[in-house]
Protein backbone atom coordinates (compact mmCIF):
# COMPACT_ATOMS: atom_id res chain seq x y z
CA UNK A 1 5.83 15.38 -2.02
CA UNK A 2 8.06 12.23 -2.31
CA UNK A 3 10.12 11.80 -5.65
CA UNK A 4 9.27 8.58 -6.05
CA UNK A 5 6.85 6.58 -4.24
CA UNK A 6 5.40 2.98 -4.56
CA UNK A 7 1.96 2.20 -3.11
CA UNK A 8 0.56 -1.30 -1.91
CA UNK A 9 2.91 -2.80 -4.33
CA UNK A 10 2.58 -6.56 -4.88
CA UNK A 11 4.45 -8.81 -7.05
CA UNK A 12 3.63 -12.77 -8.00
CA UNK A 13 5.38 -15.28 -9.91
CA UNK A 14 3.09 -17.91 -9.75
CA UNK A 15 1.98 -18.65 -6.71
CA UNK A 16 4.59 -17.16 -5.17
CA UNK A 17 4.13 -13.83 -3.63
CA UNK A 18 7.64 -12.14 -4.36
CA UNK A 19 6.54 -8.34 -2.95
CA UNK A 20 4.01 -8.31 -0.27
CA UNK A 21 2.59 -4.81 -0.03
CA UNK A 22 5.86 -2.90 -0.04
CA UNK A 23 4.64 1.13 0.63
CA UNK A 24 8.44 3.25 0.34
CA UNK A 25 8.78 6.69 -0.43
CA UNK A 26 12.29 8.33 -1.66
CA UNK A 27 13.13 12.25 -1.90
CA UNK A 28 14.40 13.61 -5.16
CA UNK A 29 18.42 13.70 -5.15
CA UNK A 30 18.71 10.50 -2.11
CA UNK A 31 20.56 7.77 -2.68
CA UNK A 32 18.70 4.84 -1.42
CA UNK A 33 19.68 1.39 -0.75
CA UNK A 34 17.59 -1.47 -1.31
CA UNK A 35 19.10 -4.17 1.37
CA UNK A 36 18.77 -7.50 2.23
CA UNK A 37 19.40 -11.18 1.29
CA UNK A 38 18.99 -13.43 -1.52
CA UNK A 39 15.68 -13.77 -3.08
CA UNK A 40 13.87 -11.03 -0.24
CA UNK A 41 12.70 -9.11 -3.22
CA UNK A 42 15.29 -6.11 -3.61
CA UNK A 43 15.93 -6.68 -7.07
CA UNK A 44 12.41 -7.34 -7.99
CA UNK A 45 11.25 -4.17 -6.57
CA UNK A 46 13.71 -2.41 -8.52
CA UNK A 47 12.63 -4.21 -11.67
CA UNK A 48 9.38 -2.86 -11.33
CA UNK A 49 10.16 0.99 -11.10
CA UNK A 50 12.03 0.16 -14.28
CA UNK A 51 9.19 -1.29 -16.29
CA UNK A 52 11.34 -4.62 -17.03
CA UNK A 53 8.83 -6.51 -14.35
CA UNK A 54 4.77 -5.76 -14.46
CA UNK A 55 3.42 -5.26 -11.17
CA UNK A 56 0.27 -7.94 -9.76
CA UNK A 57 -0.67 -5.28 -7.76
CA UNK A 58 -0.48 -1.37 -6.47
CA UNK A 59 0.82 1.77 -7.77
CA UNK A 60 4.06 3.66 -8.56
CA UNK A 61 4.63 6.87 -9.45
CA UNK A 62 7.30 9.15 -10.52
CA UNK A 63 7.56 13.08 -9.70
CA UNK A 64 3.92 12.84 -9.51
CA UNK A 65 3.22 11.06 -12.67
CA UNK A 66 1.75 7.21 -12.22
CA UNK A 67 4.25 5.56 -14.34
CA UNK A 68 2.89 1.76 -12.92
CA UNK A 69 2.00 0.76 -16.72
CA UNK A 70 4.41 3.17 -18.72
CA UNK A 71 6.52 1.63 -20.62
CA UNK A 72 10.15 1.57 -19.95
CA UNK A 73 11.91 3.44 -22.26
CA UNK A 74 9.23 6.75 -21.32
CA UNK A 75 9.92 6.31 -17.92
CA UNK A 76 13.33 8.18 -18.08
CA UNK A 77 15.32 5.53 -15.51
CA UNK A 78 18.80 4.73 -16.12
CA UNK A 79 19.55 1.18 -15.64
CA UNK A 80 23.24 -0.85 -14.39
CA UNK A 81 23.22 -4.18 -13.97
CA UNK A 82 25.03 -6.66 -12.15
CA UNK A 83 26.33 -8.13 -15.65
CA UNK A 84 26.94 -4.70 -17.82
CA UNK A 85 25.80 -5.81 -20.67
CA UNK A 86 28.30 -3.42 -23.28
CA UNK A 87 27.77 -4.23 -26.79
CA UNK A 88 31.20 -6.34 -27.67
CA UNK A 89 31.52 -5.22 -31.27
CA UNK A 90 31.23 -1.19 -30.10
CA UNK A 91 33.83 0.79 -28.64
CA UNK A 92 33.62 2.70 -25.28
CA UNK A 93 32.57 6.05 -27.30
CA UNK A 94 29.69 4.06 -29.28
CA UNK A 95 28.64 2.23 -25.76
CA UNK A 96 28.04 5.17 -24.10
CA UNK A 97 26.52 6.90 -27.08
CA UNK A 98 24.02 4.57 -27.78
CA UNK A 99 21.44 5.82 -25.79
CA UNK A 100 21.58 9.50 -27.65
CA UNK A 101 21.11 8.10 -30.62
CA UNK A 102 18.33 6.22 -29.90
CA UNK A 103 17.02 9.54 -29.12
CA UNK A 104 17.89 11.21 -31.83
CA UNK A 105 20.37 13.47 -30.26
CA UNK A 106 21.76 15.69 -32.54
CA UNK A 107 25.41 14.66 -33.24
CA UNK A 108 27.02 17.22 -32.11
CA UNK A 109 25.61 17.04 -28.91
CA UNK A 110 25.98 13.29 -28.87
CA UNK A 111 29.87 14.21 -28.76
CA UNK A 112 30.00 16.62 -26.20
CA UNK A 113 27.33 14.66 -23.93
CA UNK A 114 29.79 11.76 -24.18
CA UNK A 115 32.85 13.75 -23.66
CA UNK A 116 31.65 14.89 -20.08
CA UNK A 117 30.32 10.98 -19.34
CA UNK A 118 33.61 9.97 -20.10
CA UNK A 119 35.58 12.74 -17.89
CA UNK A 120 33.04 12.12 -14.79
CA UNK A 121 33.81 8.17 -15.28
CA UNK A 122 37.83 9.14 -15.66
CA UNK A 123 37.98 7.18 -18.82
CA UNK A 124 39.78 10.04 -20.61
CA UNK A 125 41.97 8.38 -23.68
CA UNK A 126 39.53 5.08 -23.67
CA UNK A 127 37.13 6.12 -26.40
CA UNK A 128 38.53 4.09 -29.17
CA UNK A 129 38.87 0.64 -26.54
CA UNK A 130 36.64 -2.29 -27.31
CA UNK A 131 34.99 -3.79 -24.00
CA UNK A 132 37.29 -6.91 -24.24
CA UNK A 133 39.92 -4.54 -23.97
CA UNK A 134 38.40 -2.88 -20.53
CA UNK A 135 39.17 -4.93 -16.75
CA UNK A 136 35.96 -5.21 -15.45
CA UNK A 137 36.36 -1.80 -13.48
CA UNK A 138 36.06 -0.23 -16.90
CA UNK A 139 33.57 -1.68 -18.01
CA UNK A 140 31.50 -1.10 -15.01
CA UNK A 141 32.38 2.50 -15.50
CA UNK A 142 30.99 2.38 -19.16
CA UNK A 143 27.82 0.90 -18.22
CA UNK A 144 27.66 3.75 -15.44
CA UNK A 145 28.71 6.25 -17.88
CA UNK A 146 25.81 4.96 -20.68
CA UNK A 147 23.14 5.28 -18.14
CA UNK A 148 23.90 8.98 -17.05
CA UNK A 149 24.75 10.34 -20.15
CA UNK A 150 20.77 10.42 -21.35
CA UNK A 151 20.75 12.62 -18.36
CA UNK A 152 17.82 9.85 -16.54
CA UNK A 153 15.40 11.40 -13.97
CA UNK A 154 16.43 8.43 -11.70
CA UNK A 155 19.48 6.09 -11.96
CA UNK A 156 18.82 2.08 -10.45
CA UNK A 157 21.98 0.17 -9.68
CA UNK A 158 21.57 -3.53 -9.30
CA UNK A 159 24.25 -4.85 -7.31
CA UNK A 160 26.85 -3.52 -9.84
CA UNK A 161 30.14 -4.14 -7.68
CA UNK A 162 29.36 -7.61 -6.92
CA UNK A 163 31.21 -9.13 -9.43
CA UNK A 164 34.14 -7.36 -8.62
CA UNK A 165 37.55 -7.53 -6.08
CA UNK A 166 37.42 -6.41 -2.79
CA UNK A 167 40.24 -3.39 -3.57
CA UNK A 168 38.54 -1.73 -6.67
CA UNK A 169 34.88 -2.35 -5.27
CA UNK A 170 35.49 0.85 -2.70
CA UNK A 171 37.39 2.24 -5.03
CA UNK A 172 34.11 2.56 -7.12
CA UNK A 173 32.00 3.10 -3.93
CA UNK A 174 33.52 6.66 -3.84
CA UNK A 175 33.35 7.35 -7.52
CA UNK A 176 29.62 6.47 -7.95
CA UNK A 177 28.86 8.45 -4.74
CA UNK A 178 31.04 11.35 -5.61
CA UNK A 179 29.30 11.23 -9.75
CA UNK A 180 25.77 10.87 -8.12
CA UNK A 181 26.20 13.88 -5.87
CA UNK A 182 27.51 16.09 -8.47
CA UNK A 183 24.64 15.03 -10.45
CA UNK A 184 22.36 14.89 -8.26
CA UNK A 185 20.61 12.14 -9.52
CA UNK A 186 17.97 10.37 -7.74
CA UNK A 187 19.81 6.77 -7.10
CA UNK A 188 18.59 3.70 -6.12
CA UNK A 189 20.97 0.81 -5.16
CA UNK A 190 20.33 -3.14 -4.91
CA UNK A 191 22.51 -4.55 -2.48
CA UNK A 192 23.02 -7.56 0.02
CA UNK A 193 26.13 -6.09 1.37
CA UNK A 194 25.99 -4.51 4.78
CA UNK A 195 28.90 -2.46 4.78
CA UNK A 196 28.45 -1.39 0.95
CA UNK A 197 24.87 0.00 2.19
CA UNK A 198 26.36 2.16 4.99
CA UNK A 199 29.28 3.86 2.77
CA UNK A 200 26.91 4.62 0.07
CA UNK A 201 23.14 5.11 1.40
CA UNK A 202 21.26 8.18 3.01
CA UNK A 203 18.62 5.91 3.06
CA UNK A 204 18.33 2.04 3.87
CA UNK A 205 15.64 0.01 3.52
CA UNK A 206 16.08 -3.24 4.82
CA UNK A 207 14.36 -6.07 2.99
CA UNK A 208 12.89 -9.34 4.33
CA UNK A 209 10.71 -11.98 2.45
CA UNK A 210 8.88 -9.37 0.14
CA UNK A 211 8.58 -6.80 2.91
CA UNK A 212 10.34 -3.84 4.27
CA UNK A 213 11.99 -4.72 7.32
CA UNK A 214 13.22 -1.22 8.55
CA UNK A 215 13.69 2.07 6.93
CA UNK A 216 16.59 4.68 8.30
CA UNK A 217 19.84 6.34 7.77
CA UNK A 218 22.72 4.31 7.83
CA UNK A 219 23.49 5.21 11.87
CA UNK A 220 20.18 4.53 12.66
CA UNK A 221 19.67 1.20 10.73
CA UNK A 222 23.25 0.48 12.69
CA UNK A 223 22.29 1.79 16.45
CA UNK A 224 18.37 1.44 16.37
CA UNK A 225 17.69 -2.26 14.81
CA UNK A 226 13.88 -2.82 15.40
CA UNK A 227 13.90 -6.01 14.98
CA UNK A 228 15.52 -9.72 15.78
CA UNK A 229 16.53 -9.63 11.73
CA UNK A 230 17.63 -6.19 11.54
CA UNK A 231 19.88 -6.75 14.35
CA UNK A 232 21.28 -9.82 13.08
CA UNK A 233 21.35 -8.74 9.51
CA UNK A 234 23.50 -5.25 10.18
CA UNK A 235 26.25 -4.97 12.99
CA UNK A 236 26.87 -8.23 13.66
CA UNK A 237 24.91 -8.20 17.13
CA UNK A 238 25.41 -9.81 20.04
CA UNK A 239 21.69 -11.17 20.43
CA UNK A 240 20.57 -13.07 23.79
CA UNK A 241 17.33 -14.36 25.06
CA UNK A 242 15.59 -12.52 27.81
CA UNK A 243 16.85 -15.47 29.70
CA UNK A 244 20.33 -15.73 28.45
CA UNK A 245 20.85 -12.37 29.21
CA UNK A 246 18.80 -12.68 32.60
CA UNK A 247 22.07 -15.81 33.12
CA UNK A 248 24.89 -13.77 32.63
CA UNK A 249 23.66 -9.90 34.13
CA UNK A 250 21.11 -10.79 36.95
CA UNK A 251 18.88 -8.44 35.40
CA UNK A 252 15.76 -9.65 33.40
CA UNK A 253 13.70 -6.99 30.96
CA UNK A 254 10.04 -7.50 30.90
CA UNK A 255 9.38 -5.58 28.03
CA UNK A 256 11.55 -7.76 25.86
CA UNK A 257 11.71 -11.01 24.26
CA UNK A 258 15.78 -10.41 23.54
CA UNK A 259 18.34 -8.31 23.51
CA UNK A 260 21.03 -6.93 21.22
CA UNK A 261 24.91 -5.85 22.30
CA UNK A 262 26.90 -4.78 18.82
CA UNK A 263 30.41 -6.58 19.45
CA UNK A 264 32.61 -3.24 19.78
CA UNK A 265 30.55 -2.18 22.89
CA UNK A 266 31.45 -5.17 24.61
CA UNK A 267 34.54 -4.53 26.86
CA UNK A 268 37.21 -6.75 27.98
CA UNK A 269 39.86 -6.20 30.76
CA UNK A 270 42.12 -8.63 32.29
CA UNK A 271 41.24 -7.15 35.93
CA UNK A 272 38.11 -6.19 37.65
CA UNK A 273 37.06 -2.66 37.88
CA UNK A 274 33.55 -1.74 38.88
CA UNK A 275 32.02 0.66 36.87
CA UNK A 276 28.86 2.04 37.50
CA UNK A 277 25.49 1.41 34.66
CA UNK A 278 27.13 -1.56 33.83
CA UNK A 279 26.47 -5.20 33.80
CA UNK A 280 30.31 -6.98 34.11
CA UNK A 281 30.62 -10.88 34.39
CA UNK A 282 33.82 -13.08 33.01
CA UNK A 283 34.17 -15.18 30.20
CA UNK A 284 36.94 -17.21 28.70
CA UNK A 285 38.80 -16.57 25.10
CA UNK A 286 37.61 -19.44 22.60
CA UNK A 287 38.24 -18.09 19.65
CA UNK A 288 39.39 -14.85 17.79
CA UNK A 289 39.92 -13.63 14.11
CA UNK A 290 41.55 -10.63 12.71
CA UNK A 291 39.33 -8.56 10.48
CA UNK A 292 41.56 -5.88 9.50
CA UNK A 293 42.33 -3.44 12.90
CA UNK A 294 39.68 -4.68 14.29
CA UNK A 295 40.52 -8.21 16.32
CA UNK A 296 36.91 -10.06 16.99
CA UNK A 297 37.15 -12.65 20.01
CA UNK A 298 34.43 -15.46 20.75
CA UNK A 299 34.06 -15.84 24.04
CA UNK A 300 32.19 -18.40 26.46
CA UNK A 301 30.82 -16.64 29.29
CA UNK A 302 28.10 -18.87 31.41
CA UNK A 303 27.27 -21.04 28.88
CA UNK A 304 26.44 -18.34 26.17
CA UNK A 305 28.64 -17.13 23.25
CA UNK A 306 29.60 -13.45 23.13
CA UNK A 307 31.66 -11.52 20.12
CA UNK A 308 33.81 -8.58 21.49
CA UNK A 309 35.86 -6.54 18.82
CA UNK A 310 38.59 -4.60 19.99
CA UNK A 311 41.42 -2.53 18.11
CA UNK A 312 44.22 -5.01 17.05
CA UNK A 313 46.88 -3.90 19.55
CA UNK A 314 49.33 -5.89 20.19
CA UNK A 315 50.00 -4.66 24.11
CA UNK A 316 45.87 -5.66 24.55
CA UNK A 317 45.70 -8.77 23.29
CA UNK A 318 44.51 -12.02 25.16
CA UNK A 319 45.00 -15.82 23.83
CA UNK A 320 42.42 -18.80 23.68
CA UNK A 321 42.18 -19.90 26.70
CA UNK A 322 42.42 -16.77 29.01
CA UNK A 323 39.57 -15.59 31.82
CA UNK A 324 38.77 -12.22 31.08
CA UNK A 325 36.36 -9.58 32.84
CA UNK A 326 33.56 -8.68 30.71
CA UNK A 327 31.63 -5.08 30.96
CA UNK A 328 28.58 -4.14 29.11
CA UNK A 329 27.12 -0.58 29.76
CA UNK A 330 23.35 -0.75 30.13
CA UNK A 331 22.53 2.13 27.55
CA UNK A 332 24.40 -0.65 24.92
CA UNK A 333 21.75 -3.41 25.08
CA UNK A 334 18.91 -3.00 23.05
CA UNK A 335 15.63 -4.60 23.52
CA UNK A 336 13.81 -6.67 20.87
């Protein structure tokens, strides 16, 4: 029996219908991603297992309890948002204690809880800190540390890394994975980041306009998109009309209405080798942009755009302007 599961859920504001239907289930101890673009109704969803949002419609339950009209602080979910919210005239060791006492907790179990939230956060020697004393790493990790410590049944993250740089935001990545697995606390995360989703996730669910687009594990949400927007949303694809495609290979798919090529399967060699499974045609260089070791060209090949990405090597590089060969194995291009 699923951990969690939400059934026929529908959300309106208004007239407009923000969740349409959404059915999900997630196991006890996943962490789950919640992806997708602006306003597709991620956040909203999460909302609603939380309590802060009233559902116009379905059911959602909790370890087997119906929790759809509990209120939220008896639904034991720990909550980060995108802004952390820390109370500015508490230090880090009242922050993260807050939620004990609340409770009730004993004192001398407030101290120890918080001592352990505060090692598995690495905030050792930061007790006494106010939060305008904390970079905005710290502070994330105080939020973090404030929802755990209650010891929550499930933990929702709502795009908590957004705010911050590129450098620190994997750094984090790997500490809430790592805390989460040594918990093993049920997780789910609100995202519109591709490549956050794949580091992080057992499970995506790919959002779009109030519905669930595709549900998998991060390789198969990356190799298997089942749709046009799944394909363009993660990998970057390569995606051609029937006909398009028909232009450049000579072969046409019936069963399709396009196709999808992710950019590092698309080879490039400066001579012509024939290689068997494989639809090859030439192209020329337009365009091309580092991203990291990888080196993405744009090329122009019968009128159609392709992206190749290739390892930034600088014995295998071509300039804008060059002709080059173009293979494409046939177990590569996926049919929409």
């Amino acid at each position: 029996m699923s951990y969690i599961k939400f059934e026929n859920v529908v959300k309106k504001f208004g007239d407009n219908m923000v969740l349409k239907g959404i059915d999900l289930e997630i196991e006890r101890g996943d962490f789950v991603t919640l992806l997708g673009p602006s306003g597709c109704g991620k956040s909203t969803l999460l909302r609603c297992l939380s309590g802060l949002e009233d559902v116009s419609g379905g059911r959602i339950f909790l370890d087997g309890r119906d929790i759809t009209y509990t209120e939220p602080s008896k639904r034991e979910i720990g909550m980060v948002f995108q802004q952390y919210s820390l109370f500015p005239n508490m230090n880090v060791f009242d922050n993260i204690a807050f939620g004990l006492r609340m409770k009730k907790t004993p004192q001398d179990e407030i101290a120890a809880k918080v001592r352990r939230a505060v090692e598995m956060v690495a905030l050792e020697g930061r007790e006494n800190a106010m939060p305008s004393e904390l970079s905005g790493g710290q502070q994330q990790r105080v939020a973090l540390a404030r929802s755990i410590v209650t010891e929550p049944k499930v933990l929702l993250l709502d795009e908590p890394l957004s705010a911050i740089d590129a450098k620190l935001r994997k750094s984090l990545q790997k500490e809430i994975r790592r805390i989460q697995r040594d918990m093993g606390i049920t997780t789910v995360f609100v995202t519109h980041d591709q490549d956050e989703a794949m580091v992080m996730s057992d499970v995506i669910h790919l959002f779009n306009a109030g519905r669930i687009e595709q549900s998998g594990t991060p390789i198969q949400m990356y190799t298997k998109p089942a749709s046009t927007f799944a394909a363009s949303f993660i990998g970057n694809y390569n995606i051609l009309s029937n006909r398009a495609f028909s232009e450049l290979t000579g072969v046409s798919y019936s069963d399709s209405n396009e196709v999808a090529v992710r950019p590092e399967t698309v080879e490039l060699s400066q001579d012509f080798a024939p290689v068997d499974g494989a639809y090859q045609f030439d192209g020329k260089i337009v365009d091309q942009t580092p991203r990291g070791n990888v080196l993405r060209y744009r090329i122009l090949a019968n009128g159609h755009e392709i992206l190749s990405d290739t390892l930034f090597r600088s014995k295998a590089l071509f300039a804008n302007g060059d002709t080059v060969h173009i293979t494409i194995m046939d177990r590569n291009c996926i049919r929409l």
